[in-house]
C-alpha atoms as a PDB file:
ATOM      1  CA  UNK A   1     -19.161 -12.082 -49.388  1.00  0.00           C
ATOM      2  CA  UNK A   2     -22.791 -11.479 -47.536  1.00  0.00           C
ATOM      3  CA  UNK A   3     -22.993 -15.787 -48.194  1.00  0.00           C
ATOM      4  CA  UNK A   4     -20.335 -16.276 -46.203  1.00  0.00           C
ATOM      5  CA  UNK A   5     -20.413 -17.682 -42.588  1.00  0.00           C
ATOM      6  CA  UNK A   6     -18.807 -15.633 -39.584  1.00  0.00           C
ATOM      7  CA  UNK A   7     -15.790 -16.979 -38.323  1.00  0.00           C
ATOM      8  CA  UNK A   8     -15.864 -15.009 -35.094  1.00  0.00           C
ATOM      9  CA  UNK A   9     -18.378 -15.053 -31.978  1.00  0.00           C
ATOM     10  CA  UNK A  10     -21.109 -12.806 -32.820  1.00  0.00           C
ATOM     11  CA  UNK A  11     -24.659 -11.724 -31.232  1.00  0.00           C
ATOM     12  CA  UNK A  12     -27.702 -11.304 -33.544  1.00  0.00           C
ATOM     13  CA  UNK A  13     -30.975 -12.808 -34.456  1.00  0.00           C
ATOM     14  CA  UNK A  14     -30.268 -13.462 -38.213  1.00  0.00           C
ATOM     15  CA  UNK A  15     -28.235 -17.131 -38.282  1.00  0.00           C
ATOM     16  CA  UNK A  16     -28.679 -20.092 -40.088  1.00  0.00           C
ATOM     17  CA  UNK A  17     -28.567 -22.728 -37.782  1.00  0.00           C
ATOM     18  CA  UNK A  18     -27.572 -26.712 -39.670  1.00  0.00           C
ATOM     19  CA  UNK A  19     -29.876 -26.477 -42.368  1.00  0.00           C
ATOM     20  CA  UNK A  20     -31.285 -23.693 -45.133  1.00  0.00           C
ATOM     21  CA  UNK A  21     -34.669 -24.561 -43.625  1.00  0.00           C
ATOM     22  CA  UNK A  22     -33.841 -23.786 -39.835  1.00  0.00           C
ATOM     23  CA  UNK A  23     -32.910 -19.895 -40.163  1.00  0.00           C
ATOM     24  CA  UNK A  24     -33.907 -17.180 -37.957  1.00  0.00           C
ATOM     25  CA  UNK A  25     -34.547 -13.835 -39.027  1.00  0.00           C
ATOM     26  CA  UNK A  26     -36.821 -12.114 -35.947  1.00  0.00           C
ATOM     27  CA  UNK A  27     -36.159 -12.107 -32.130  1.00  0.00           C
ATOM     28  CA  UNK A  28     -38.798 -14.505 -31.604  1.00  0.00           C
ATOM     29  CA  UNK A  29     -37.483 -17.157 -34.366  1.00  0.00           C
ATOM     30  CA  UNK A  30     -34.000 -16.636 -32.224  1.00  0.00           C
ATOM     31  CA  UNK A  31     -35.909 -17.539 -29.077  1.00  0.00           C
ATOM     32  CA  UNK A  32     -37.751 -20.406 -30.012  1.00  0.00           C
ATOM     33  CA  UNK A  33     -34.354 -22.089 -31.561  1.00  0.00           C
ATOM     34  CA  UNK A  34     -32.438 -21.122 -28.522  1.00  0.00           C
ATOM     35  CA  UNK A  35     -35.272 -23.270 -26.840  1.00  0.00           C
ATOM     36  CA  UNK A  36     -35.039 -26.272 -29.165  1.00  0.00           C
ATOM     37  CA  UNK A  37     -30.890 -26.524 -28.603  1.00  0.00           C
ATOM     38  CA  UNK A  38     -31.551 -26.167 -25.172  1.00  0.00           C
ATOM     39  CA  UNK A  39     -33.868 -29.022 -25.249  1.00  0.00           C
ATOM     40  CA  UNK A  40     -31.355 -31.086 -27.348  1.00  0.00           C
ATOM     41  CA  UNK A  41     -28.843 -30.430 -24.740  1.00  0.00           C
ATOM     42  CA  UNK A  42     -30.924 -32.156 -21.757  1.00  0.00           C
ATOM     43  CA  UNK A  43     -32.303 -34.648 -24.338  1.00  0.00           C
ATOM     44  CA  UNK A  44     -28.410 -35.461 -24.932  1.00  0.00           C
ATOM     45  CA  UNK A  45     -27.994 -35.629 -21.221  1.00  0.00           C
ATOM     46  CA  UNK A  46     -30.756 -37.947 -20.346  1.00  0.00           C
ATOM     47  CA  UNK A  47     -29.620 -40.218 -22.465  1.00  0.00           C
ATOM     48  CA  UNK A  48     -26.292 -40.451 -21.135  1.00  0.00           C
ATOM     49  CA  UNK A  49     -27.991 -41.124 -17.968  1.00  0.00           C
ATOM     50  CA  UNK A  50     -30.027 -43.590 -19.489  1.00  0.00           C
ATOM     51  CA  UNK A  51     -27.341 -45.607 -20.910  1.00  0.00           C
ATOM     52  CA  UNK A  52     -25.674 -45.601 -17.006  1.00  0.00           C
ATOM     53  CA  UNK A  53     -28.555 -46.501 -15.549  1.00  0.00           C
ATOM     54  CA  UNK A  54     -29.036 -49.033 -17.840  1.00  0.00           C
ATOM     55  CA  UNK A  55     -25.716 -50.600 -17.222  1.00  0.00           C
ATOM     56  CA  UNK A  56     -25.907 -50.562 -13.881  1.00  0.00           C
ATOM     57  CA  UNK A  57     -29.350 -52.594 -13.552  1.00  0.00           C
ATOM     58  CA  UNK A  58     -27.020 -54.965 -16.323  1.00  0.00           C
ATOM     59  CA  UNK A  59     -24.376 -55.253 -13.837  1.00  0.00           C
ATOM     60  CA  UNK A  60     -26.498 -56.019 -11.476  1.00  0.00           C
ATOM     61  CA  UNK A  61     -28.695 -58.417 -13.005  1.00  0.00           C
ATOM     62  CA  UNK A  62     -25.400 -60.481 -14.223  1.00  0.00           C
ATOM     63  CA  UNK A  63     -23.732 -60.346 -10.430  1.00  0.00           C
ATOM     64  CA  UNK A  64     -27.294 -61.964  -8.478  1.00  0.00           C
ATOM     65  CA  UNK A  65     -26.588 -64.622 -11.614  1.00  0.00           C
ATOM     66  CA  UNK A  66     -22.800 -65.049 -11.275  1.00  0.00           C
ATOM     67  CA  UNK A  67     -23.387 -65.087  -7.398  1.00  0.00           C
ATOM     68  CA  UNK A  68     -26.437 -68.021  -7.710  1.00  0.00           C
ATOM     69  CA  UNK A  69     -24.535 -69.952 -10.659  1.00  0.00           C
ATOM     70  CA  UNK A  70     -21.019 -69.428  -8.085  1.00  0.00           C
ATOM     71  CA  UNK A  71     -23.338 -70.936  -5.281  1.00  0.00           C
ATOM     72  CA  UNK A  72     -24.844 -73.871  -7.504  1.00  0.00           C
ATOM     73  CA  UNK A  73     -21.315 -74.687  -8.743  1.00  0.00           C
ATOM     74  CA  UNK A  74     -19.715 -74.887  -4.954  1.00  0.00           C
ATOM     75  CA  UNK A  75     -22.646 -77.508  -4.487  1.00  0.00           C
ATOM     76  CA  UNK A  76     -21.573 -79.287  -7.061  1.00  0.00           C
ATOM     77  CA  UNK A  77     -18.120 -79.506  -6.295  1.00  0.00           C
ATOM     78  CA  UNK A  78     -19.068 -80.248  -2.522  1.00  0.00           C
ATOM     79  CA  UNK A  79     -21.379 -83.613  -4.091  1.00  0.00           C
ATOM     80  CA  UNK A  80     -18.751 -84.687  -6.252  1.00  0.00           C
ATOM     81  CA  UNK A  81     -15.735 -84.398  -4.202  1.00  0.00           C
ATOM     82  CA  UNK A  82     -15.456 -87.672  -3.510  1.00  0.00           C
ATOM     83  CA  UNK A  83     -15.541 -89.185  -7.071  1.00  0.00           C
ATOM     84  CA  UNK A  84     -13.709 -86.644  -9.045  1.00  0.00           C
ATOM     85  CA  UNK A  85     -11.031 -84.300  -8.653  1.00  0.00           C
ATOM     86  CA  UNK A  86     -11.369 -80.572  -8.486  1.00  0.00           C
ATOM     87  CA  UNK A  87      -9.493 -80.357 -11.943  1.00  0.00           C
ATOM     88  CA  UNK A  88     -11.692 -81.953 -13.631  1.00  0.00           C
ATOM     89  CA  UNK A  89     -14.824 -79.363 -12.671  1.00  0.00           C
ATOM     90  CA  UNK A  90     -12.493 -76.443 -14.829  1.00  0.00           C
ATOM     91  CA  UNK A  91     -13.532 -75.781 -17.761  1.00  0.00           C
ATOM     92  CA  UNK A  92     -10.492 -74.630 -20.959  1.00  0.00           C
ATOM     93  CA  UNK A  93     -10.942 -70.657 -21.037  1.00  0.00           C
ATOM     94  CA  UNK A  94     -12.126 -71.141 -24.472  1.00  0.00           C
ATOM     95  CA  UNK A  95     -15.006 -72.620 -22.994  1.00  0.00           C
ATOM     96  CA  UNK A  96     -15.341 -70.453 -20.176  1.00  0.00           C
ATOM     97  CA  UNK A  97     -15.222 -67.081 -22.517  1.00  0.00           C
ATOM     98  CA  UNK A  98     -18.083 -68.163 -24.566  1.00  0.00           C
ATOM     99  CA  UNK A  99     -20.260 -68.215 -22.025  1.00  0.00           C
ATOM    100  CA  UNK A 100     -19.640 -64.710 -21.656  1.00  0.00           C
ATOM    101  CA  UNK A 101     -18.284 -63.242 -25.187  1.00  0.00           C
ATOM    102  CA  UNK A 102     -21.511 -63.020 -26.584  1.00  0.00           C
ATOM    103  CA  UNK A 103     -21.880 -60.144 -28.798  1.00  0.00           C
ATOM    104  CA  UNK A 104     -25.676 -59.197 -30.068  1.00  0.00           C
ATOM    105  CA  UNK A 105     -27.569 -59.805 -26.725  1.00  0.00           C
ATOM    106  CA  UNK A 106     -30.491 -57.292 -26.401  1.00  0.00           C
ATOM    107  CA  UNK A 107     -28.530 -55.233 -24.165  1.00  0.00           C
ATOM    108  CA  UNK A 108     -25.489 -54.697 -26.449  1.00  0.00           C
ATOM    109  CA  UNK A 109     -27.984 -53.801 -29.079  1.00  0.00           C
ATOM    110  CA  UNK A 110     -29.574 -51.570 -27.060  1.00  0.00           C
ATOM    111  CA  UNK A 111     -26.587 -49.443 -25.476  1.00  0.00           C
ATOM    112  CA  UNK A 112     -24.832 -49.388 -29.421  1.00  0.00           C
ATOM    113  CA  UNK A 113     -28.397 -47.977 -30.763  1.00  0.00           C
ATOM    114  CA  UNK A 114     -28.613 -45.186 -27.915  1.00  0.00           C
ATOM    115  CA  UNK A 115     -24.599 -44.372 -28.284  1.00  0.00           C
ATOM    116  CA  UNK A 116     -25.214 -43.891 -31.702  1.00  0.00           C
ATOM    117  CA  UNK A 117     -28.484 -41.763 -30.932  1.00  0.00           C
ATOM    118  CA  UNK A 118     -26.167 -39.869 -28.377  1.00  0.00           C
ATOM    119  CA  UNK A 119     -22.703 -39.235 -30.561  1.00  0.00           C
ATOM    120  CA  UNK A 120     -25.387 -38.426 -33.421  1.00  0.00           C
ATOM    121  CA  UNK A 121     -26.225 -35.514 -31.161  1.00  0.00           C
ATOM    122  CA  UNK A 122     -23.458 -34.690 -29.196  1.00  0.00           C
ATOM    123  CA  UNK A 123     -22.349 -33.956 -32.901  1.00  0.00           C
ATOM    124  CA  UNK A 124     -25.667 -31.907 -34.060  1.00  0.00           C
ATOM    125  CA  UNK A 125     -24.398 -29.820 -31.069  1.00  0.00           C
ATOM    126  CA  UNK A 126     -21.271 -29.385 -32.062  1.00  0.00           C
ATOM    127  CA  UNK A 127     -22.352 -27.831 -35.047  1.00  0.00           C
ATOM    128  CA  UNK A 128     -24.734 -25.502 -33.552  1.00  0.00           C
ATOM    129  CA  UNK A 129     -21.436 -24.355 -31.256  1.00  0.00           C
ATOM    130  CA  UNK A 130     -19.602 -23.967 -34.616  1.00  0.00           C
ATOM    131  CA  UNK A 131     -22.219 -21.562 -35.862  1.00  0.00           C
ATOM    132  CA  UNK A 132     -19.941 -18.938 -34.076  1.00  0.00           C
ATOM    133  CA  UNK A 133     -23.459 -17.426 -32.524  1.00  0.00           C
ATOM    134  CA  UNK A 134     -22.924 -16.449 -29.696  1.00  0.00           C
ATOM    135  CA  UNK A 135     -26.695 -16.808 -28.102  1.00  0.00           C
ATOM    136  CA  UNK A 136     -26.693 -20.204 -29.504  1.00  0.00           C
ATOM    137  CA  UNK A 137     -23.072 -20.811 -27.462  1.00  0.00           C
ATOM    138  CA  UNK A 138     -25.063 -19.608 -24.165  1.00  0.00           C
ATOM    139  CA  UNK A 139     -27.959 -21.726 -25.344  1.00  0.00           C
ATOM    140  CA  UNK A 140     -25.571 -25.119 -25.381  1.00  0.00           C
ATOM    141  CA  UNK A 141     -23.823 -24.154 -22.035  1.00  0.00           C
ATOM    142  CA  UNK A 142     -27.105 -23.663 -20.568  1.00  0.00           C
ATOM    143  CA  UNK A 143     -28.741 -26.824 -21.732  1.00  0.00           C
ATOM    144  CA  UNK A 144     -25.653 -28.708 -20.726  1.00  0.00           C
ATOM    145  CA  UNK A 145     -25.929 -27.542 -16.864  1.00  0.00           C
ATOM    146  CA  UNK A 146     -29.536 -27.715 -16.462  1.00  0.00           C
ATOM    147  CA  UNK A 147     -29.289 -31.757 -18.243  1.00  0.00           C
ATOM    148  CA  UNK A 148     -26.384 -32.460 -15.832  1.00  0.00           C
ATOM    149  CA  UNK A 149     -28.166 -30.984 -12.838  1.00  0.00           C
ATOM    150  CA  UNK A 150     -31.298 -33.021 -13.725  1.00  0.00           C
ATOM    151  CA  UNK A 151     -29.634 -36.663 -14.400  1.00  0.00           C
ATOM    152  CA  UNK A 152     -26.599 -36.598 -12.828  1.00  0.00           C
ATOM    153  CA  UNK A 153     -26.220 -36.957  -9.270  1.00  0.00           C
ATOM    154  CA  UNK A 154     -23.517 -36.091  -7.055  1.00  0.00           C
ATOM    155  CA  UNK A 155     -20.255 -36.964  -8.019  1.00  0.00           C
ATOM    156  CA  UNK A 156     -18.683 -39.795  -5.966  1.00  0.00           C
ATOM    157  CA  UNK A 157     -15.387 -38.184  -3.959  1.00  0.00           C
ATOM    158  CA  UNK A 158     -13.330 -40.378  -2.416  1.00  0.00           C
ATOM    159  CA  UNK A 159     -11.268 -39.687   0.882  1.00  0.00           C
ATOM    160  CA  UNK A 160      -7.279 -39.403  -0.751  1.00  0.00           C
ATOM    161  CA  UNK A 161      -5.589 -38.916   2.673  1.00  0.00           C
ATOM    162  CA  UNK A 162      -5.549 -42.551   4.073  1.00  0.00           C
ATOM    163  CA  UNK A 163      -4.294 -44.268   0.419  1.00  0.00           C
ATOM    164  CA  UNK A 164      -2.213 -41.358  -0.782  1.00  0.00           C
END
């Protein structure tokens, strides 16, 4: 029965932690792995913020080139007013969603390859949690704030009384 794993929160400096190579058996081995999962915590963190930030210079990228292609169009239709009619300038939505359905662009690629990185770790966390230890608990909690106090900034609030 010594083989088998806790099932209930408990202290100590003796855990395996994922793997039969990552164990601790001293207060120092404890320390330096409650340093490593807090590091995985802010790495997890930073890339969540990466991936927002990342969309966001997307989004804005795509709306200066929706808003010059909207402004190129409206010339268009201005020049050509008098020979055609405005129906003819619409395009048949199967037209008009390929333009914009694409599927491997760079970006894609890139936000799928660092959700994958990110899941893969919120995951490796999880695991660490499930260890039961209860220093290695602290150590995720901890890591968790100080990532969300370092890449996340303040949460948007928006006034309720007029609109509810």
């Amino acid at each position: 029965m010594s083989d088998m794993m806790s099932m209930t929160l408990h202290g100590g400096n003796r855990e395996f932690i994922l793997f039969k190579f990552w164990k601790t058996g001293s207060t120092l081995g404890m320390g330096a792995s409650l340093i490593i999962v807090i590091l995985m915590c802010i790495l997890f963190e930073a890339l969540k913020a990466l991936r927002v930030f990342l969309a966001k210079i997307h989004f804005i990228k795509r709306h200066e080139i929706a808003r010059t292609v909207s402004a190129n169009i409206a010339e268009v239709r201005a020049d050509r007013m008098d020979s055609t009619s405005n129906d003819a300038l619409n395009f048949p939505p199967l037209l008009r969603f390929a333009g914009h359905g694409r599927v491997f662009t760079p970006y894609r690629i890139l936000q799928a390859f660092l959700y994958a990185v990110q899941v893969t770790l919120a995951y490796v966390l999880m695991l660490v949690v499930m260890t039961f230890n209860l220093w290695l608990l602290i150590a995720v909690v901890v890591g968790e704030a100080i990532g969300y106090f370092l890449f996340t900034g303040e949460p948007i609030v928006s006034d309720c009384s007029s609109s509810c």
